[in-house]
Protein backbone atom coordinates (compact mmCIF):
# COMPACT_ATOMS: atom_id res chain seq x y z
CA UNK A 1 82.13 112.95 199.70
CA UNK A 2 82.17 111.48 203.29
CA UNK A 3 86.09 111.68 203.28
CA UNK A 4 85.78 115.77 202.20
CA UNK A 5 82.95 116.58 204.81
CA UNK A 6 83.25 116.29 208.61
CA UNK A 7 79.36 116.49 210.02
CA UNK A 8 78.01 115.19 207.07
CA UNK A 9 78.04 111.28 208.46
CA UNK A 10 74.44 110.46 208.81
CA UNK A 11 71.85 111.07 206.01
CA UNK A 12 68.15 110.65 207.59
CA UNK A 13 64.68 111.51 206.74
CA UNK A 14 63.74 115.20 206.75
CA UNK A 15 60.72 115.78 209.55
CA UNK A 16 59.92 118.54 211.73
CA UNK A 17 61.67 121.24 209.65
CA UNK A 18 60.25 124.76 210.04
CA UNK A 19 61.71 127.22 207.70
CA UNK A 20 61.83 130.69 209.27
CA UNK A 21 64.12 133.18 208.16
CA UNK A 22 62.93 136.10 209.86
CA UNK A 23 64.11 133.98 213.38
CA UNK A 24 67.61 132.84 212.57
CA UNK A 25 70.46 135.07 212.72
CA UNK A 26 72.55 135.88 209.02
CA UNK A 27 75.34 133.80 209.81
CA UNK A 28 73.05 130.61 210.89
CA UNK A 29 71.35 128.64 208.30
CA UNK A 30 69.90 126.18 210.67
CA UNK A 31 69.11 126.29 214.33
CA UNK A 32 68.46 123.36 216.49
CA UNK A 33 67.06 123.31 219.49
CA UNK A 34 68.12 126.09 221.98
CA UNK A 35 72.20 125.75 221.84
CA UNK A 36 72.94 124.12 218.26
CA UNK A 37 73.63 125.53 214.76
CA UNK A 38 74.90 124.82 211.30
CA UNK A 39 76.68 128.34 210.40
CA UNK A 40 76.70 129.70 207.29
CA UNK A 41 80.28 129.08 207.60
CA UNK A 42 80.23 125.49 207.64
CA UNK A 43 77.28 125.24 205.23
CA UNK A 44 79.58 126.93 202.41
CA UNK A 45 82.97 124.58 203.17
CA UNK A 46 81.04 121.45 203.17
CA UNK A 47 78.81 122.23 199.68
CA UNK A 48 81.80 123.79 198.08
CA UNK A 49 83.65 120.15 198.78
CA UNK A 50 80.51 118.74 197.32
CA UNK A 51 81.04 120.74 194.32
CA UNK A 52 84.96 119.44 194.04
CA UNK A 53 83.82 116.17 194.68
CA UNK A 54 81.63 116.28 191.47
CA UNK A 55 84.20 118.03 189.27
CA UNK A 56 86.74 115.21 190.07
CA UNK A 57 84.40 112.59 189.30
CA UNK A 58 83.16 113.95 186.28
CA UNK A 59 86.65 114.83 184.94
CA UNK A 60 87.81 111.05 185.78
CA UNK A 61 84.75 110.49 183.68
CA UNK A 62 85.72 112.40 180.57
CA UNK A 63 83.53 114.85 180.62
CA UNK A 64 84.81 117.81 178.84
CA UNK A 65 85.81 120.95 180.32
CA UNK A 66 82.97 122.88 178.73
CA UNK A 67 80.41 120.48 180.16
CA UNK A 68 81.54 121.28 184.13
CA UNK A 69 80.87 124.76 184.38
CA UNK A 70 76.83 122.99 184.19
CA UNK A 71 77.87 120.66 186.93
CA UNK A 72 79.03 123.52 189.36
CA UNK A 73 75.02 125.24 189.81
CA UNK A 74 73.28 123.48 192.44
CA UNK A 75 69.81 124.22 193.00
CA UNK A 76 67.86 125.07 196.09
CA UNK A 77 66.84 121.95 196.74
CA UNK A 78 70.17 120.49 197.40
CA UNK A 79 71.41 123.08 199.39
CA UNK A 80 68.38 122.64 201.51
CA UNK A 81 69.04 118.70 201.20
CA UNK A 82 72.51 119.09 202.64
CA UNK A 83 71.23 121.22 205.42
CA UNK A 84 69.29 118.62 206.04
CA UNK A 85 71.92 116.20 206.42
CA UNK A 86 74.10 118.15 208.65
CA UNK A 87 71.13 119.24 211.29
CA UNK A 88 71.61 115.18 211.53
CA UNK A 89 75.25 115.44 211.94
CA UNK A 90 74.47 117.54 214.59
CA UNK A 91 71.93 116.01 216.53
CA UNK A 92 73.91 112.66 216.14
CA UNK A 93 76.75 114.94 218.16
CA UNK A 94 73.91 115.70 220.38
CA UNK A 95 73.45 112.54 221.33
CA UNK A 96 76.24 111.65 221.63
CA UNK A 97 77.24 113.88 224.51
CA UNK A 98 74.25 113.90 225.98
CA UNK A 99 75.25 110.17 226.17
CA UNK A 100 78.57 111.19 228.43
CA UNK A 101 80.77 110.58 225.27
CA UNK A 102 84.34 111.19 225.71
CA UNK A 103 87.69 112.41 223.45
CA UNK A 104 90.61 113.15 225.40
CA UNK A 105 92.65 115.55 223.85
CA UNK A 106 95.16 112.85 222.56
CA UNK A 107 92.94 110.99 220.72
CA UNK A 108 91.48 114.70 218.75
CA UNK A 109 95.51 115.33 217.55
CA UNK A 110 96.30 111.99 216.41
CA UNK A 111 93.23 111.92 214.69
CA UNK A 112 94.12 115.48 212.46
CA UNK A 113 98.01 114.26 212.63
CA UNK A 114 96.27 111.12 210.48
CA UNK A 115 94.36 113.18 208.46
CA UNK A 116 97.06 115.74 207.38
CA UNK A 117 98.12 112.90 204.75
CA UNK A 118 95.04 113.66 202.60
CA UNK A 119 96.10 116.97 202.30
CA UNK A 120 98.30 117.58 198.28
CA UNK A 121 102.15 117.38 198.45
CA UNK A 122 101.86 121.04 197.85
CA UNK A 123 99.71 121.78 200.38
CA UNK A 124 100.77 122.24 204.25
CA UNK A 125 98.38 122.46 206.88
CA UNK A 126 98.55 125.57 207.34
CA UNK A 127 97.45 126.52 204.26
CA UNK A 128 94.50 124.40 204.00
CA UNK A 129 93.20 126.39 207.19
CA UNK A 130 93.98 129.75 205.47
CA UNK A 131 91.77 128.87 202.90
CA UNK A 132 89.00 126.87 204.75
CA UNK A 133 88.99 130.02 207.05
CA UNK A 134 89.58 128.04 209.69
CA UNK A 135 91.63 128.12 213.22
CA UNK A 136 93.33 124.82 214.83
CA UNK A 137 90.98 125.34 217.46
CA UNK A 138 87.97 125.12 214.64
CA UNK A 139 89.56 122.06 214.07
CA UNK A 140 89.91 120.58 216.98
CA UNK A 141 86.01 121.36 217.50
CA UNK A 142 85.34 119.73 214.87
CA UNK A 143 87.26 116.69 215.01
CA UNK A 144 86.28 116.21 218.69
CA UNK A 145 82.71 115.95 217.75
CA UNK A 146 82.79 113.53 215.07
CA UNK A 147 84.64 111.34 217.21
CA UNK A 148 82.03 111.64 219.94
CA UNK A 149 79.43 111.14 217.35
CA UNK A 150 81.22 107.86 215.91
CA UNK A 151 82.06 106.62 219.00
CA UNK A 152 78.31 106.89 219.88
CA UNK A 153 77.34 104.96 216.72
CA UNK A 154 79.60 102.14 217.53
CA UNK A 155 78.34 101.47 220.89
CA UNK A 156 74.76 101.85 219.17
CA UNK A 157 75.68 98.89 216.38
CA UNK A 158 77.92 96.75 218.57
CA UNK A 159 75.44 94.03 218.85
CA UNK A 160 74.44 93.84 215.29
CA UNK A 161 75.15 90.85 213.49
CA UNK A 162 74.84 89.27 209.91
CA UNK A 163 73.73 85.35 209.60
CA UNK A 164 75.31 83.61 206.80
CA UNK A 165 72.13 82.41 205.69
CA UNK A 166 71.24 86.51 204.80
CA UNK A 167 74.60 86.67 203.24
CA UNK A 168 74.12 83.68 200.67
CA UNK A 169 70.30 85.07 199.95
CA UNK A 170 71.65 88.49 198.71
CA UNK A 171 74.24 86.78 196.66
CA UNK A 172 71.47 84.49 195.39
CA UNK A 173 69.52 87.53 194.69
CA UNK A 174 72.40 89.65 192.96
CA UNK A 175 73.64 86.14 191.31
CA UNK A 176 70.09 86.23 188.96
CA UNK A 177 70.57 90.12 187.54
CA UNK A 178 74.07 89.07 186.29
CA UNK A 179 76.16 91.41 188.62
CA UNK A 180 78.89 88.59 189.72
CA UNK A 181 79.19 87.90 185.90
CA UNK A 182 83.38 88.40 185.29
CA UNK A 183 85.07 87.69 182.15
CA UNK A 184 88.78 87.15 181.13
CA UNK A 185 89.16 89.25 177.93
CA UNK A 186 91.92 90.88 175.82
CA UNK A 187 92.02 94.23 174.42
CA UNK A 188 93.62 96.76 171.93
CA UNK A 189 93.05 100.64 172.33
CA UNK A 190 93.93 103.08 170.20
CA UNK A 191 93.78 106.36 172.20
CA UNK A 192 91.50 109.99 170.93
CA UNK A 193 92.04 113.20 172.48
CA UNK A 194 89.26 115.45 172.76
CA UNK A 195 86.46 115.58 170.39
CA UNK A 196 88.13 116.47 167.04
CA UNK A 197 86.66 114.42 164.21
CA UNK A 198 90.14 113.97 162.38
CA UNK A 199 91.21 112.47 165.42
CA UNK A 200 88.70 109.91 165.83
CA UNK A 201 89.04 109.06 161.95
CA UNK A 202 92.89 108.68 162.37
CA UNK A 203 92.46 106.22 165.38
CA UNK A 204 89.76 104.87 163.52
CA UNK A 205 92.12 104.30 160.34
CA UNK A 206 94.78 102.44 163.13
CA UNK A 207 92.11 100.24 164.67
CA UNK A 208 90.85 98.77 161.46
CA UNK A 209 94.50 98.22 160.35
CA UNK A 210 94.98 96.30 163.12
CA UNK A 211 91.40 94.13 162.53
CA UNK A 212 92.10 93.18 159.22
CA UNK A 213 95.61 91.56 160.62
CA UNK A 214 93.71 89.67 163.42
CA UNK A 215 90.94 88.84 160.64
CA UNK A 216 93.85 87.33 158.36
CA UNK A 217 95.26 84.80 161.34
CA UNK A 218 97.88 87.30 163.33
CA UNK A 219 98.31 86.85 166.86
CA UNK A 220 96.03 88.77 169.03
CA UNK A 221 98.48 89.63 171.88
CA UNK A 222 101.44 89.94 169.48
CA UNK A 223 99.37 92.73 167.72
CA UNK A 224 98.29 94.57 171.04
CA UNK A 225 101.85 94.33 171.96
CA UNK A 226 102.56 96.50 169.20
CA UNK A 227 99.96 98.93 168.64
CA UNK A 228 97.73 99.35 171.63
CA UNK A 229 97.72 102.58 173.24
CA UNK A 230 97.04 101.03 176.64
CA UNK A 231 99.96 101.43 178.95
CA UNK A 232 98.50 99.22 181.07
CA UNK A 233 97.89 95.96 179.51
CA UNK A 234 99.93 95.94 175.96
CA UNK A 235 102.52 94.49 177.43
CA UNK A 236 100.56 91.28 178.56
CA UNK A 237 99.23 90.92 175.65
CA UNK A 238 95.98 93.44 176.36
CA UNK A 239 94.60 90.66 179.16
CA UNK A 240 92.73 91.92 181.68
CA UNK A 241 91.25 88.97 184.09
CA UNK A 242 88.40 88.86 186.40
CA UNK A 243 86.70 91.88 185.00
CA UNK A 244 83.36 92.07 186.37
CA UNK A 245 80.15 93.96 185.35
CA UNK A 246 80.05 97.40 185.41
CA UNK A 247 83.70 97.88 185.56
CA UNK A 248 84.78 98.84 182.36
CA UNK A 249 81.69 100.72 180.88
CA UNK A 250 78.67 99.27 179.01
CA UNK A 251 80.51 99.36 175.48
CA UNK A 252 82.38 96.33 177.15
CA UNK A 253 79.45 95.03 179.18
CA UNK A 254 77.35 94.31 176.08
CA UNK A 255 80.50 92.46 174.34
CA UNK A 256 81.69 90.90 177.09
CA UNK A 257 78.41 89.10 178.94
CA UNK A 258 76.34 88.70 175.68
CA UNK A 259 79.26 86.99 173.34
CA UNK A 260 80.39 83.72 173.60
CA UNK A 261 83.89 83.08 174.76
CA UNK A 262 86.09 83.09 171.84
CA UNK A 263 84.36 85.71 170.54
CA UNK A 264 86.19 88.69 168.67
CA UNK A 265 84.72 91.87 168.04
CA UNK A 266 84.36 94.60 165.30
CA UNK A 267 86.19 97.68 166.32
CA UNK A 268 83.77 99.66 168.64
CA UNK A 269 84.01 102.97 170.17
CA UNK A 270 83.89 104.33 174.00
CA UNK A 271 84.84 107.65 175.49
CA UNK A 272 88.46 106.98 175.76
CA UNK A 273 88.87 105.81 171.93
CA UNK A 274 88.53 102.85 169.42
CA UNK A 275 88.98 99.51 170.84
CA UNK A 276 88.89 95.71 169.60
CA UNK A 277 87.65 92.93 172.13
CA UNK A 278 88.59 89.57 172.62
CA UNK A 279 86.56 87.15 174.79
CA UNK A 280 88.61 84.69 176.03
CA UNK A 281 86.47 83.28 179.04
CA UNK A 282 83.10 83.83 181.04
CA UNK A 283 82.46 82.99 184.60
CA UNK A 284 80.51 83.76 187.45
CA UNK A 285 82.49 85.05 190.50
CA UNK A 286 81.90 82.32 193.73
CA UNK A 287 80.25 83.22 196.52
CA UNK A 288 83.00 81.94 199.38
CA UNK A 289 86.47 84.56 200.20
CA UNK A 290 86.81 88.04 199.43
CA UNK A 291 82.88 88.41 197.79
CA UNK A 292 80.86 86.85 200.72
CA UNK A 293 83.33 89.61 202.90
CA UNK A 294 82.18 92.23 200.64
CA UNK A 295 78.55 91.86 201.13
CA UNK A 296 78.55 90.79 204.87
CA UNK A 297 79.92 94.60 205.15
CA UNK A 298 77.77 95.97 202.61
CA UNK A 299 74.74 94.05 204.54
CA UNK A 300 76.39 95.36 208.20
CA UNK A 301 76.24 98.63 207.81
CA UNK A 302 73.14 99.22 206.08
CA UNK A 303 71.72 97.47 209.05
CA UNK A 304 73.37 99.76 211.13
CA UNK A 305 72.81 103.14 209.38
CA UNK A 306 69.16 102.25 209.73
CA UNK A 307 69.44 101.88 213.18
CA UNK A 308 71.32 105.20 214.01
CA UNK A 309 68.92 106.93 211.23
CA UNK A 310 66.52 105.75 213.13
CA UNK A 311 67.94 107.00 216.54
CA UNK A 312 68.36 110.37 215.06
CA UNK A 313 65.10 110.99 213.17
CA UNK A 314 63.82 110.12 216.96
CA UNK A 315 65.51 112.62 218.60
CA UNK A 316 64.86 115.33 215.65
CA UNK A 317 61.26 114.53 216.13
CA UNK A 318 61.52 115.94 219.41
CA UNK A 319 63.23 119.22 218.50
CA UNK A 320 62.29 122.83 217.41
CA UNK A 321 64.62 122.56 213.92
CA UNK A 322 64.46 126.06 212.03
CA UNK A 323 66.49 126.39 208.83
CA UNK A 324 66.99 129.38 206.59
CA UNK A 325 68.05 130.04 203.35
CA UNK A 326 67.63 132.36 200.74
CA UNK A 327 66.04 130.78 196.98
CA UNK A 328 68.96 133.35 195.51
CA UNK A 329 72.06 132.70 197.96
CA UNK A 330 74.74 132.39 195.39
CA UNK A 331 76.88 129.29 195.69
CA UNK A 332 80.46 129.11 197.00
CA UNK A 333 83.56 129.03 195.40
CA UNK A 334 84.78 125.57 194.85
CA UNK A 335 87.87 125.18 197.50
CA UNK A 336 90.44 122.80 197.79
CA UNK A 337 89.44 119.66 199.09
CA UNK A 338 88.27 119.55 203.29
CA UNK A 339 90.46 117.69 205.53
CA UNK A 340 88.21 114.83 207.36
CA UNK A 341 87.47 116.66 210.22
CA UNK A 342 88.33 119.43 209.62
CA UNK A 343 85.21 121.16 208.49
């Protein structure tokens, strides 16, 4: 979502709100202070990339497409929610040049020059502004300010540091509930299409075939070698190493971190199709290289998003903040996806 929306950056607590729709004009849906707004403009491009954002992920998820047309009604409460968010996204642009922040005109094109690559092969720039509804001037606007505004955070966080000794207690802490578990394990898939019983019964029919083989003596990777339906790891043999928690889905989780290595399981069933496990080894993923990096970021900049949420629900304390919108405004057509700074 933060890649699809430009002012959305900062998410902090709601305070000081006064809703008051008889004193904002119809093409406001938030007014801030004396010279500030979030248009109804820019409140419609960034919840319509919301609503892409949650088709994608849903799709990658499997979920039918009868089930999205739910997912595209959001209620009231969200919209007002991501109102919410971008009065921050102002203020923190507020701040920002109120601070004597500066973005030559340089640095505004090379950033949307480096943002035109998230744009689809099929898509050139200057269609994604015909359908955004917006003018290279828009954004440049908006680009400029989210610069300011991140510029502003960084000078903000600069002196922030993580001790090592914080970084070894959270991986202490996250050690205990099992999420650094990883396992080296071997798989065969047999692919199902949609939800059509037949289907799953003929995939069924192929995945106990291929049990009773590995029951008799055969070869595990041999056997996934020939039958899996994974593109991806038949042709090792169905390995797939340093799988961690969470990463493959819970069908997996509960094979792979509550069997003993060794272990081969009944056919069992996920979303994708019918699959057969093999445990081959269990570890726990070490604290030192690319994990301790992980969390030392993960730690950093939850530090510093407190500290700049804090800044800004400061400064929105301090403001007259009046946002409008109708219970029945109908939600936006879903639109391709929004250029980073561009909305």
């Amino acid at each position: 979502m933060q890649k699809m929306l430009t002012l959305v950056t900062i998410a902090a607590l709601c305070a000081g709100v006064a809703y008051a729709q008889d004193t904002v004009p119809a093409d406001v849906v938030a007014r801030i202070g004396d010279k500030e707004t979030v248009t109804k403009a820019e409140f419609e491009r960034a919840l319509s990339s919301i609503l892409q954002a949650r088709m994608a992920q849903a799709k990658r998820r499997g979920v039918s497409d009868a089930q999205l047309g739910a997912l595209s009604n959001v209620s009231h409460e969200e919209k007002l929610k991501l109102i919410d968010t971008m009065v921050d996204s102002k203020i923190l642009y507020m701040m920002a040049r109120d601070a004597g922040i500066q973005v030559t005109d340089e640095e505004v094109m090379a950033e949307i020059d480096k943002n035109k690559a998230g744009l689809p092969p099929s898509m050139t720039f200057e269609d994604f502004m015909q359908r955004q509804g917006v003018t290279l001037d828009d954004v440049k606007t908006m680009t400029r300010m989210r610069l300011m505004a991140q510029q502003f955070s960084r000078d903000k966080v600069k002196d922030i540091a993580v001790a090592d000794e914080e970084v070894q207690k959270e991986y202490d802490n996250l050690k205990t509930r099992g999420l650094f578990d990883s396992a080296d394990i071997a798989h065969i898939l047999i692919l199902v299409q949609g939800t059509d019983p037949t289907a799953w019964d003929a995939a069924k029919t192929k995945i106990d075939a291929a049990y009773d083989r590995l029951k008799k003596g055969e070869d595990f990777a041999a056997i996934a070698k020939e039958v899996s339906e994974d593109d991806k790891t038949k042709d090792n043999g169905g390995a797939i190493n340093g799988v961690m928690r969470g990463i493959l889905g819970p069908e997996f989780d509960e094979r792979m971190f509550t069997l003993p290595a060794g272990t081969l399981t009944e056919p069992f069933k996920s979303r994708v199709g019918w699959h057969i496990l093999k445990v081959n080894n269990k570890s726990v993923a070490p604290f030192e290289g690319p994990l301790k990096e992980r969390l030392t970021s993960t730690i950093l900049k939850t530090r510093q998003s407190e500290v700049i949420g804090k800044l800004v629900s400061e400064t929105r304390s301090k403001l007259n903040i009046q946002i409008s919108l109708p219970p029945d405004a109908p939600a936006p057509v879903a639109v391709p996806p929004v250029l980073e700074g561009a909305a």
